[in-house]
C-alpha atoms as a PDB file:
ATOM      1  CA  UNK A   1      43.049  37.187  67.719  1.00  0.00           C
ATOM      2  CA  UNK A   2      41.831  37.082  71.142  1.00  0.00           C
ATOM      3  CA  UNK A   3      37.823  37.430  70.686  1.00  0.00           C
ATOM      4  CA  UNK A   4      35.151  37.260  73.455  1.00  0.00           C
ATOM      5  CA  UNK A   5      31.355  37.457  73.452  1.00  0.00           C
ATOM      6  CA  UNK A   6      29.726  40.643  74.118  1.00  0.00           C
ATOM      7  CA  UNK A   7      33.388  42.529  72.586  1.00  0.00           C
ATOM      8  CA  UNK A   8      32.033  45.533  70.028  1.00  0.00           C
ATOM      9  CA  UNK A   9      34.309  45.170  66.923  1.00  0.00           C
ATOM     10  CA  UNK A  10      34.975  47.707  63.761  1.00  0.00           C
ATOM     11  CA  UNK A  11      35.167  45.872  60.569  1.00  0.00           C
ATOM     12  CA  UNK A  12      37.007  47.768  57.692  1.00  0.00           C
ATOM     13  CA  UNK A  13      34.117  48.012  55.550  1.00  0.00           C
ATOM     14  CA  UNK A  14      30.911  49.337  56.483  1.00  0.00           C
ATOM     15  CA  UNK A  15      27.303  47.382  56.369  1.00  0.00           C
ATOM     16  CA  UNK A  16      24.848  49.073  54.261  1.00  0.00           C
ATOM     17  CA  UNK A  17      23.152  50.950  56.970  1.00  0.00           C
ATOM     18  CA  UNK A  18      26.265  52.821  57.729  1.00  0.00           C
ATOM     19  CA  UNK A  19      27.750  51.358  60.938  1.00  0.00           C
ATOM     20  CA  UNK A  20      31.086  49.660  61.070  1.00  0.00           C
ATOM     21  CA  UNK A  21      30.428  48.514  64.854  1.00  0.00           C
ATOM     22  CA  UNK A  22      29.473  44.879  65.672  1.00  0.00           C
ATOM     23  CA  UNK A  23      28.526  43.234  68.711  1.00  0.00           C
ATOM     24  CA  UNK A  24      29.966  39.703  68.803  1.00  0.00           C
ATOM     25  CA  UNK A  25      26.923  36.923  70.333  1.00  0.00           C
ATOM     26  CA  UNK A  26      29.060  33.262  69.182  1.00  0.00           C
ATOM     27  CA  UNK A  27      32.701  32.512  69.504  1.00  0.00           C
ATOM     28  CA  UNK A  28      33.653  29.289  68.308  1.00  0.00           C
ATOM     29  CA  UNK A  29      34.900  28.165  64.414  1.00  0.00           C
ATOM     30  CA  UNK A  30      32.304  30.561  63.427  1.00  0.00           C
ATOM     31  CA  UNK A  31      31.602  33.806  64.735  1.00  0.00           C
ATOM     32  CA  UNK A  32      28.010  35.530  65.269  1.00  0.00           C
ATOM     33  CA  UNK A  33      28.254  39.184  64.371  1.00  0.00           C
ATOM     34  CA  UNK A  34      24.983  41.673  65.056  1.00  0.00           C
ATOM     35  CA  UNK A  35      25.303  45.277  63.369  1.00  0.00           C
ATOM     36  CA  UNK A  36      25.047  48.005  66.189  1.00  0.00           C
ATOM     37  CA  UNK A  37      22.816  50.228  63.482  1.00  0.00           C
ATOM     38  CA  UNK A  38      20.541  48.121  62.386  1.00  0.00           C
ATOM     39  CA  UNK A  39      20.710  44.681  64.579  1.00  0.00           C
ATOM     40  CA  UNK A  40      21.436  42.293  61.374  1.00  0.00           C
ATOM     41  CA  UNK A  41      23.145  39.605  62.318  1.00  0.00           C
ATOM     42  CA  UNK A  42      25.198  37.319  60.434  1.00  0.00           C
ATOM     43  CA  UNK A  43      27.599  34.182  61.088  1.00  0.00           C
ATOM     44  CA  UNK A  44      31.467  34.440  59.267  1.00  0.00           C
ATOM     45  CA  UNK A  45      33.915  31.351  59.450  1.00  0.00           C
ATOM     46  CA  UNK A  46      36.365  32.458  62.501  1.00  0.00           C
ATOM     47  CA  UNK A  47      39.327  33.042  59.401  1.00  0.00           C
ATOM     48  CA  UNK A  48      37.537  35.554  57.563  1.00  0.00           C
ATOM     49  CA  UNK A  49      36.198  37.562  60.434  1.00  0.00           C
ATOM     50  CA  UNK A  50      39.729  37.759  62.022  1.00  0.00           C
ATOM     51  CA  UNK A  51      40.386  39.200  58.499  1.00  0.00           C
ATOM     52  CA  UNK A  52      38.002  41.737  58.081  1.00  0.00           C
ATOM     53  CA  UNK A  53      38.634  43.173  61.950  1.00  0.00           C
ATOM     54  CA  UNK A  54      39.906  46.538  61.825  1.00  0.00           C
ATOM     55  CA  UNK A  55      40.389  46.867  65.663  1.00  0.00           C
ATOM     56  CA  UNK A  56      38.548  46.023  69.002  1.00  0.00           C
ATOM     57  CA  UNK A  57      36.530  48.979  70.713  1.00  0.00           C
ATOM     58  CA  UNK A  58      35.008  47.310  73.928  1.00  0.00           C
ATOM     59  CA  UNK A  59      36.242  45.066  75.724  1.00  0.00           C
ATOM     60  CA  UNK A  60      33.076  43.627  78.185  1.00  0.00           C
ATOM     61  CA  UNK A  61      33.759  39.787  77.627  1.00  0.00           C
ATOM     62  CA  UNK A  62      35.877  39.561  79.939  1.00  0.00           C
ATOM     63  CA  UNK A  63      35.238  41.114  83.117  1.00  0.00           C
END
């Protein structure tokens, strides 16, 4: 999966706030995630986060 900082992702299940929408901050073997409702943010091993990716809604890390 093709992932780039600054990308808002939708993960299939949704954090406890209520969003599903995540702002990615770190690319690398781990990934840096912040919630777009409530601005947790939380680091996944590259593997599972590629897992739990329902689809890609912005594109802005790569312009």
């Amino acid at each position: 999966m093709d992932l780039h900082l600054h990308d808002i992702v939708e993960l299939k299940k949704p954090h406890p706030c209520g969003s599903v929408t995540w702002e990615i901050l770190r690319v690398g073997m781990d990934i840096k995630l912040k919630c777009c409702g409530c601005g947790h943010e939380l680091m996944l091993p590259r593997s599972r986060c590629e897992k739990s990716i329902k689809k890609i809604l912005e594109e802005k890390g790569h312009e």
